[in-house]
N, C-alpha and C. Protein backbone atom coordinates (compact mmCIF):
# COMPACT_ATOMS: atom_id res chain seq x y z
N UNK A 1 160.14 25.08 67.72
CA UNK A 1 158.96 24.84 66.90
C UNK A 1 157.74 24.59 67.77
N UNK A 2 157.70 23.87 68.79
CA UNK A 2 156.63 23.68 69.55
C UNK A 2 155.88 25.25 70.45
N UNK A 3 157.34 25.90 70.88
CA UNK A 3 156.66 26.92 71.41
C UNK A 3 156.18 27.71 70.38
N UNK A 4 156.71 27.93 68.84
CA UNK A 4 155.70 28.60 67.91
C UNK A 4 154.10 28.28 67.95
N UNK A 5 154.62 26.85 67.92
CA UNK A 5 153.08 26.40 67.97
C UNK A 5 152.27 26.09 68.74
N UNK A 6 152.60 26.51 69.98
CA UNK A 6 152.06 27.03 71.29
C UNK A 6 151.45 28.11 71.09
N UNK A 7 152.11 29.20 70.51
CA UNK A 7 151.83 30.63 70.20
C UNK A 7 150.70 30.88 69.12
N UNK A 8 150.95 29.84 67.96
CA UNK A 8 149.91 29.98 67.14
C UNK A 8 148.17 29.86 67.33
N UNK A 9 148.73 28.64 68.56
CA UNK A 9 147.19 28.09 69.15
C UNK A 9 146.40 29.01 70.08
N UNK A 10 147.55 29.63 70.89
CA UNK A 10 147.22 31.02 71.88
C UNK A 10 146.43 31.95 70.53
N UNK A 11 147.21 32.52 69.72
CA UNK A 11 146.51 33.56 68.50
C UNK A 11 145.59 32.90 68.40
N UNK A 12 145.43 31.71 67.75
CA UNK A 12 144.44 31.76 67.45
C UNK A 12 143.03 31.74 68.29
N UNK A 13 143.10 31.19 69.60
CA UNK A 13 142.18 31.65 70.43
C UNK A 13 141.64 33.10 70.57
N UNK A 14 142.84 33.74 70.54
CA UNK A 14 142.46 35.43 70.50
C UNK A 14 141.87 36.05 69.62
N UNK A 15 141.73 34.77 68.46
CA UNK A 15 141.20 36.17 67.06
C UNK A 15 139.86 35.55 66.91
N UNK A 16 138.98 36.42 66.58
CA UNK A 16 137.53 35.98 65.89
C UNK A 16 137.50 36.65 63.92
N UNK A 17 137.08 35.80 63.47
CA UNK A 17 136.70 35.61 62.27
C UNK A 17 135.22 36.26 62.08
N UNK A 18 134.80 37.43 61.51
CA UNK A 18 133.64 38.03 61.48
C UNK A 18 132.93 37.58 60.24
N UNK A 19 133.60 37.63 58.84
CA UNK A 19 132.80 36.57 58.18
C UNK A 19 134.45 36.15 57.29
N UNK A 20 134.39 35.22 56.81
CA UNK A 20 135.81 34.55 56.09
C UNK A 20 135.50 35.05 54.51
N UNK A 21 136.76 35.18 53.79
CA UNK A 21 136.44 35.49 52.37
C UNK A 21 135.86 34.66 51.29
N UNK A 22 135.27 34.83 50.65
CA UNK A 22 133.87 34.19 49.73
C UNK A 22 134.81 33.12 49.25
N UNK A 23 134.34 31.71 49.18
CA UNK A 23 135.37 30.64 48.93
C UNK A 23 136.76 30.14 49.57
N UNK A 24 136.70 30.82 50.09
CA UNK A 24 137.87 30.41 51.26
C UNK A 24 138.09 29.00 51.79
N UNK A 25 136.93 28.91 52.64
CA UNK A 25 136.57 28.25 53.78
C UNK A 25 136.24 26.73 52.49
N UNK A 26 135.72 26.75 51.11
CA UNK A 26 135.91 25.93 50.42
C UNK A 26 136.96 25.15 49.62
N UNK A 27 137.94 26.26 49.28
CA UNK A 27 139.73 26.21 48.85
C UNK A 27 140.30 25.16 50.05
N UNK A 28 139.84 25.69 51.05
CA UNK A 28 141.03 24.75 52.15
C UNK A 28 140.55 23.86 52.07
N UNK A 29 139.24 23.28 52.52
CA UNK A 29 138.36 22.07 52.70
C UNK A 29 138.97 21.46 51.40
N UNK A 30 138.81 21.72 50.39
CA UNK A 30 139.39 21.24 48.97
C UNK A 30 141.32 20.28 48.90
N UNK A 31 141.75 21.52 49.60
CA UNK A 31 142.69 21.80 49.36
C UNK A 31 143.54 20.30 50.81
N UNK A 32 142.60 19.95 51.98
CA UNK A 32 142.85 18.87 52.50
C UNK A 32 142.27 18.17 52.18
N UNK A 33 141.37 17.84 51.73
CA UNK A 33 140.98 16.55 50.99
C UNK A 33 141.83 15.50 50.33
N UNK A 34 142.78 17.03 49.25
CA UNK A 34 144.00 16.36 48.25
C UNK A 34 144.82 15.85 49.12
N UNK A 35 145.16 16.98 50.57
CA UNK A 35 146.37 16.66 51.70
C UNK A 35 146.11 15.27 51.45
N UNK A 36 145.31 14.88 52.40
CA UNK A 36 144.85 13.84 53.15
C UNK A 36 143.67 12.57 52.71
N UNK A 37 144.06 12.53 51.34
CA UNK A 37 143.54 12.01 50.79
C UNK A 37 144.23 10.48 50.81
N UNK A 38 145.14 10.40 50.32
CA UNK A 38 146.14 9.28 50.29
C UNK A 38 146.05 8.74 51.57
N UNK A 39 146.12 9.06 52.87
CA UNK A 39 146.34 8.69 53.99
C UNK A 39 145.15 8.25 54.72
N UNK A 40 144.08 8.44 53.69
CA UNK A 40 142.73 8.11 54.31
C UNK A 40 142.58 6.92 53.84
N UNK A 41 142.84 6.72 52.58
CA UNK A 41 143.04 5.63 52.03
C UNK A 41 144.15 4.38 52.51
N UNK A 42 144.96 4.99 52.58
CA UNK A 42 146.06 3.59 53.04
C UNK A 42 145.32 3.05 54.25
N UNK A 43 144.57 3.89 55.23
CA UNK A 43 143.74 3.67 56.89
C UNK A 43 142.38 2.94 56.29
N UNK A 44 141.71 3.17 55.05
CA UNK A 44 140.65 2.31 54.34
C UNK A 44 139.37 3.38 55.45
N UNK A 45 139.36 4.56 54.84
CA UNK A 45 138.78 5.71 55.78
C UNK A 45 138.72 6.59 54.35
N UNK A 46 137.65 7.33 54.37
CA UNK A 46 136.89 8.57 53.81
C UNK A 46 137.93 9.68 54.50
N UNK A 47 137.92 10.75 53.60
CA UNK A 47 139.06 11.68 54.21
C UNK A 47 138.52 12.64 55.34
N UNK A 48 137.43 12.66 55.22
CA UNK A 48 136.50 13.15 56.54
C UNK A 48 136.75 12.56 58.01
N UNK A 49 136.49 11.39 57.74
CA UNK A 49 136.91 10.44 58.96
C UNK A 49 138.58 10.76 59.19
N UNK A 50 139.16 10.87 58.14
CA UNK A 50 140.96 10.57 58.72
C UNK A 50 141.04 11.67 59.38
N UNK A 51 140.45 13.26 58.43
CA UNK A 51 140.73 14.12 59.49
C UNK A 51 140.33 14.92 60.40
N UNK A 52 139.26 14.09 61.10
CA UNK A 52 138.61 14.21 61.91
C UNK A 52 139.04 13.45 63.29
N UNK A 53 139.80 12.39 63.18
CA UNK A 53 140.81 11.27 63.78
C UNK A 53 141.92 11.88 63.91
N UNK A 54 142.48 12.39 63.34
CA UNK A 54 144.11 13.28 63.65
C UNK A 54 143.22 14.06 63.77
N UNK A 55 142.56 15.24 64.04
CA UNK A 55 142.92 16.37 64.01
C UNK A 55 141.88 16.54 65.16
N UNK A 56 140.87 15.79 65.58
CA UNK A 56 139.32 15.50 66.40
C UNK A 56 138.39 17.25 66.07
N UNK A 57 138.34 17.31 64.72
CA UNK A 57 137.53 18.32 64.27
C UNK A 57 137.49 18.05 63.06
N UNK A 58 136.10 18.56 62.65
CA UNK A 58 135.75 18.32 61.00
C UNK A 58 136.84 19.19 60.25
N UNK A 59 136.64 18.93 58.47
CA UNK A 59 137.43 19.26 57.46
C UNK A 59 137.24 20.74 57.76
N UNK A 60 135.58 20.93 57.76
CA UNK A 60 135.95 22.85 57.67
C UNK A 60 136.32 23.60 58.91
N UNK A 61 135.99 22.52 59.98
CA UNK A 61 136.82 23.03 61.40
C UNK A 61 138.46 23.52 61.24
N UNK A 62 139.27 22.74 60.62
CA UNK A 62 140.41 22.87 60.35
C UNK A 62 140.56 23.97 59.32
N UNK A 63 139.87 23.67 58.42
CA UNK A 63 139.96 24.66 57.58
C UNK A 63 139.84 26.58 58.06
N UNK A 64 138.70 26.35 59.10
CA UNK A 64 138.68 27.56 59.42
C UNK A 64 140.01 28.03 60.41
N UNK A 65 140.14 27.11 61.17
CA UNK A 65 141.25 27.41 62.05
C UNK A 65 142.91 27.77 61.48
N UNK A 66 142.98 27.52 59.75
CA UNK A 66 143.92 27.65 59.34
C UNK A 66 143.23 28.55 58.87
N UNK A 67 142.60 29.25 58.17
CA UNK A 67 142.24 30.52 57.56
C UNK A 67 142.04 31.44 58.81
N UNK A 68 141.62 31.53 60.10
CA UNK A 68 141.85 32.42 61.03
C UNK A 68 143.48 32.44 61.33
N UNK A 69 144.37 31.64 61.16
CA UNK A 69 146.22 31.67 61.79
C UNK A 69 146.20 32.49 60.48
N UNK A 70 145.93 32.11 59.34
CA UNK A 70 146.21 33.35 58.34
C UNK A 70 146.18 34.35 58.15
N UNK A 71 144.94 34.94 58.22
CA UNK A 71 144.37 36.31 58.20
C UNK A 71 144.98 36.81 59.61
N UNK A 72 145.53 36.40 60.52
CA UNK A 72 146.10 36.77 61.65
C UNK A 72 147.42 37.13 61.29
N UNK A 73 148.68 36.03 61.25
CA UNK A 73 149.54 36.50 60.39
C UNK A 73 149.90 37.31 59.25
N UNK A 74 148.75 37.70 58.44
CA UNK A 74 148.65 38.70 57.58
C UNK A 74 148.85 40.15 58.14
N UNK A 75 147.89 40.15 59.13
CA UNK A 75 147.76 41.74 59.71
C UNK A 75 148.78 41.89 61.08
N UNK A 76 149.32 40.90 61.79
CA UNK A 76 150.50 41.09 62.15
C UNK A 76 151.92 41.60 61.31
N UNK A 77 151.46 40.79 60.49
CA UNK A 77 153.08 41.34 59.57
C UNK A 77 152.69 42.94 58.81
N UNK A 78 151.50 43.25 58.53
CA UNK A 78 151.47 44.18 57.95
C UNK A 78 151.51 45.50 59.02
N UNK A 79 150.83 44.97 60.34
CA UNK A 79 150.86 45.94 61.23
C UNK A 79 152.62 45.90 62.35
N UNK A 80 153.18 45.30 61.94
CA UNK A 80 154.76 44.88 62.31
C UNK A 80 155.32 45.16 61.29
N UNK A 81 154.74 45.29 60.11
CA UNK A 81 156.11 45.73 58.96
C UNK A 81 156.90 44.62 58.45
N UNK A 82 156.13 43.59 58.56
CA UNK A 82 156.93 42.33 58.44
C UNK A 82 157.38 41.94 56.86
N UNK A 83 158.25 41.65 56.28
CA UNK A 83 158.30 41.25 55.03
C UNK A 83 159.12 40.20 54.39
N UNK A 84 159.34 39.25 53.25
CA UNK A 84 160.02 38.54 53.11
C UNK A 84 160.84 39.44 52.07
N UNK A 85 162.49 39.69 52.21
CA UNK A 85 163.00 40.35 51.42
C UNK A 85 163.53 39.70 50.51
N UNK A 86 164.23 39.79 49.21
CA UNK A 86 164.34 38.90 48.03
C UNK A 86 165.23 37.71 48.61
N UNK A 87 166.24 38.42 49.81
CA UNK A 87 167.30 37.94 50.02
C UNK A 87 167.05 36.88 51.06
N UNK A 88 165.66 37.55 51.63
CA UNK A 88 165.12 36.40 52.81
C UNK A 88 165.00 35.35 51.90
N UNK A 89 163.65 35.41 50.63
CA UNK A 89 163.38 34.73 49.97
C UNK A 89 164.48 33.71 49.22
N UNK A 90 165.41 33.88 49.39
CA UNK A 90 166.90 33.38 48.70
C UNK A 90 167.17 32.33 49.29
N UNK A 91 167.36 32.79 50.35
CA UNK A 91 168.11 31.99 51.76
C UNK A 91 166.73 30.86 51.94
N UNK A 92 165.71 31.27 52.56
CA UNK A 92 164.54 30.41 52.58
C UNK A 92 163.82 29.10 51.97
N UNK A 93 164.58 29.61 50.54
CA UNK A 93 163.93 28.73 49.54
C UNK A 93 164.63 27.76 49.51
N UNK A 94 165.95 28.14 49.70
CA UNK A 94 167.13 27.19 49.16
C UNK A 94 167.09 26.25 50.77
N UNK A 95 167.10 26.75 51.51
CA UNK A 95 166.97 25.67 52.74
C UNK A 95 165.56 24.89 53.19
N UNK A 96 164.40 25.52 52.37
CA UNK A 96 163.21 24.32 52.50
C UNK A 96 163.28 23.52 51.45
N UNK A 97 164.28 23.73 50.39
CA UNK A 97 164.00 22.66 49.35
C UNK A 97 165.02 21.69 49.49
N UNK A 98 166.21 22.20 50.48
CA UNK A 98 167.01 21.25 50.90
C UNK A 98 166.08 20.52 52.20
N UNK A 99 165.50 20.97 52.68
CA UNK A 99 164.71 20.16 54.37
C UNK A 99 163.73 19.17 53.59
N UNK A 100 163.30 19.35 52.59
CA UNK A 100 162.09 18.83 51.61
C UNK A 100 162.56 17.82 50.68
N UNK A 101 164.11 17.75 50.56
CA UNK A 101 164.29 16.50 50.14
C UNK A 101 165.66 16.71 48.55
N UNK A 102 165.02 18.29 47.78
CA UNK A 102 165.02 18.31 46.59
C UNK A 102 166.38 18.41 46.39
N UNK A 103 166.92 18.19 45.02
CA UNK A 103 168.59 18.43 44.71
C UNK A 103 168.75 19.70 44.56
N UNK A 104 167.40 20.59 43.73
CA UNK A 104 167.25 21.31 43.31
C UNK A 104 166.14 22.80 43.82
N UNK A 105 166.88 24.05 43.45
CA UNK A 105 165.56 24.54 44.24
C UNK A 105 165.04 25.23 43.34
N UNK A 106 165.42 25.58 41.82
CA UNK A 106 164.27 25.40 40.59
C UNK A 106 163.00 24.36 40.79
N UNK A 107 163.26 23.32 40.97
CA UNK A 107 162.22 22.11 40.76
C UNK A 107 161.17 22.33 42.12
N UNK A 108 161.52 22.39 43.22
CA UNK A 108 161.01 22.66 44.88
C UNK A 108 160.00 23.70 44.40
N UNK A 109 161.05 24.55 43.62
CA UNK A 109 160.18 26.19 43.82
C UNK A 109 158.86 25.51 42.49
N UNK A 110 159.27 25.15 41.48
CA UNK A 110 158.39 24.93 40.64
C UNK A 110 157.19 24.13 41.07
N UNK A 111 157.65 22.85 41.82
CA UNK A 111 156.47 22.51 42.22
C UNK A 111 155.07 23.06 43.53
N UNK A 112 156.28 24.12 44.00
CA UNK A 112 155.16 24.57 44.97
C UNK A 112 154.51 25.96 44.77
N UNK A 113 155.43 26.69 44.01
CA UNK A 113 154.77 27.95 43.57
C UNK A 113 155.71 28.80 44.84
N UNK A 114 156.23 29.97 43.45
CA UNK A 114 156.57 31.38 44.89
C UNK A 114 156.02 31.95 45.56
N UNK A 115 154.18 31.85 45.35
CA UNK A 115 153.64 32.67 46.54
C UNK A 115 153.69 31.85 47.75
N UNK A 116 153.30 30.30 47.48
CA UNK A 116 153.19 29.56 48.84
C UNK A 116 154.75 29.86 49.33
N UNK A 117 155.82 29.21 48.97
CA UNK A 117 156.86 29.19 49.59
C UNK A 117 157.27 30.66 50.24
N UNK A 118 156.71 31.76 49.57
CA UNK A 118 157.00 33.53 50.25
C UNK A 118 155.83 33.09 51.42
N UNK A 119 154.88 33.19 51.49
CA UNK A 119 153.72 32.39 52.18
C UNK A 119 154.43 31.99 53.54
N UNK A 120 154.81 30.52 53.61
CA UNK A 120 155.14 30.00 54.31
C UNK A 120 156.50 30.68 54.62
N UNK A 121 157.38 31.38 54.33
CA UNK A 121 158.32 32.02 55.06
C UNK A 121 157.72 33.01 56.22
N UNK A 122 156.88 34.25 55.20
CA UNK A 122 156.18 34.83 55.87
C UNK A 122 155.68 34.63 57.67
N UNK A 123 154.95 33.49 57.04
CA UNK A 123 154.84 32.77 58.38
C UNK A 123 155.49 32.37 59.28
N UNK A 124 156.67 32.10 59.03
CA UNK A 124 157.61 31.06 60.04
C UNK A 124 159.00 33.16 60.93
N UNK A 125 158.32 34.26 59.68
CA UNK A 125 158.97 35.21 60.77
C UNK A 125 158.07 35.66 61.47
N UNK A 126 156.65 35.74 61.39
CA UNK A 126 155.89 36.27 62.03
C UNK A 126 155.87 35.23 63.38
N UNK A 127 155.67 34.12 63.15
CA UNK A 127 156.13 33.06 64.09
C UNK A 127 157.75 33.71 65.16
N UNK A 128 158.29 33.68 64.82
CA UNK A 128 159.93 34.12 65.49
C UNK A 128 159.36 35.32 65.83
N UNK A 129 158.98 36.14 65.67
CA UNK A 129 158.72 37.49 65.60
C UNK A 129 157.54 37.23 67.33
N UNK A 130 156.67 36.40 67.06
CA UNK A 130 155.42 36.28 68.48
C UNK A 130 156.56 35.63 69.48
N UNK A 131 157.03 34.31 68.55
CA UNK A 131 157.87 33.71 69.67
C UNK A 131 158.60 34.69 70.86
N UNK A 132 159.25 35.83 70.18
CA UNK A 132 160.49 36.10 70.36
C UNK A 132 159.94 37.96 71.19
N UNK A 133 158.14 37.86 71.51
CA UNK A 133 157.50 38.56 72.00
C UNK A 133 156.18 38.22 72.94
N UNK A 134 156.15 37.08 73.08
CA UNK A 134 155.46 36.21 74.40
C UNK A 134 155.98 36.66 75.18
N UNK A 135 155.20 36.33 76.12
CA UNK A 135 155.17 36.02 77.60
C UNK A 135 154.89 34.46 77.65
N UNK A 136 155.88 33.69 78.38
CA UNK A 136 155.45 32.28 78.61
C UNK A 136 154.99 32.23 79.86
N UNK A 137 153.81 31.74 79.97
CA UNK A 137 153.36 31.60 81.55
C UNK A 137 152.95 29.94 81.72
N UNK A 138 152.86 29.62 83.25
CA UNK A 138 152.57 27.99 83.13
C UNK A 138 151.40 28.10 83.66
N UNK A 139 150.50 26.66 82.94
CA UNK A 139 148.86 26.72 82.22
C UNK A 139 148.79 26.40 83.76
N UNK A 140 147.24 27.27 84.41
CA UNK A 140 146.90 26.59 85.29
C UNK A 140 145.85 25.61 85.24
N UNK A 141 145.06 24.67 86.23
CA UNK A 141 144.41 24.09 85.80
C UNK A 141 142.88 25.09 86.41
């Protein structure tokens, strides 16, 4: 997992964002607010401040940096042929809703929706897929 996310941080250095899709860049900002809302609070912190403290970049900083790993992973998998097959989707679901806690993976799936959970599979082969096509080199200074 770390070297994925070694890899993700490498991509994402490599990609530029020419303009982001209309509301986008507002959905996510939105969309951590809810994250990280609770946790700003228990710290007695504005959610700006919390994630700006974990993360040492503003809300739409993050935001953009997860909408560039996206649109990246998108056109990797499409230009790799990448896909989640029903059967991926089978296997996938049933083992994040077991990692996630649930008895059930009706209820998992219900509460998160099948596009996110196809979504986040998506991601985690395109991930295996870079992993498993790096070059690891050691950082110089």
């Amino acid at each position: 997992m770390n070297l994925q996310n070694a890899v993700y941080d490498a991509l994402i250095e490599q990609c530029t964002v020419k303009k982001y899709p209309d509301g986008m860049i507002e959905q996510y900002v939105a969309d951590l607010e809810e994250q990280y809302y609770y946790y700003a609070y228990i710290y007695g912190m504005e959610t700006e401040e919390f994630v700006q403290q974990a993360f040492g970049m503003s809300m739409e900083e993050v935001a953009k940096k997860q909408i560039t790993l996206q649109l990246a992973i998108e056109f990797i998998a499409t230009a790799e042929k990448l896909t989640v097959s029903d059967a991926d989707y089978k296997a996938g679901v049933a083992e994040l809703a077991t990692q996630y806690g649930y008895e059930d993976v009706a209820t998992f799936e219900s509460e998160y929706g099948a596009d996110t959970i196809r979504n986040s599979l998506l991601q985690d082969k395109v991930g295996s897929f870079l992993v498993e096509n790096s070059k690891q080199v050691e950082k110089t200074k």
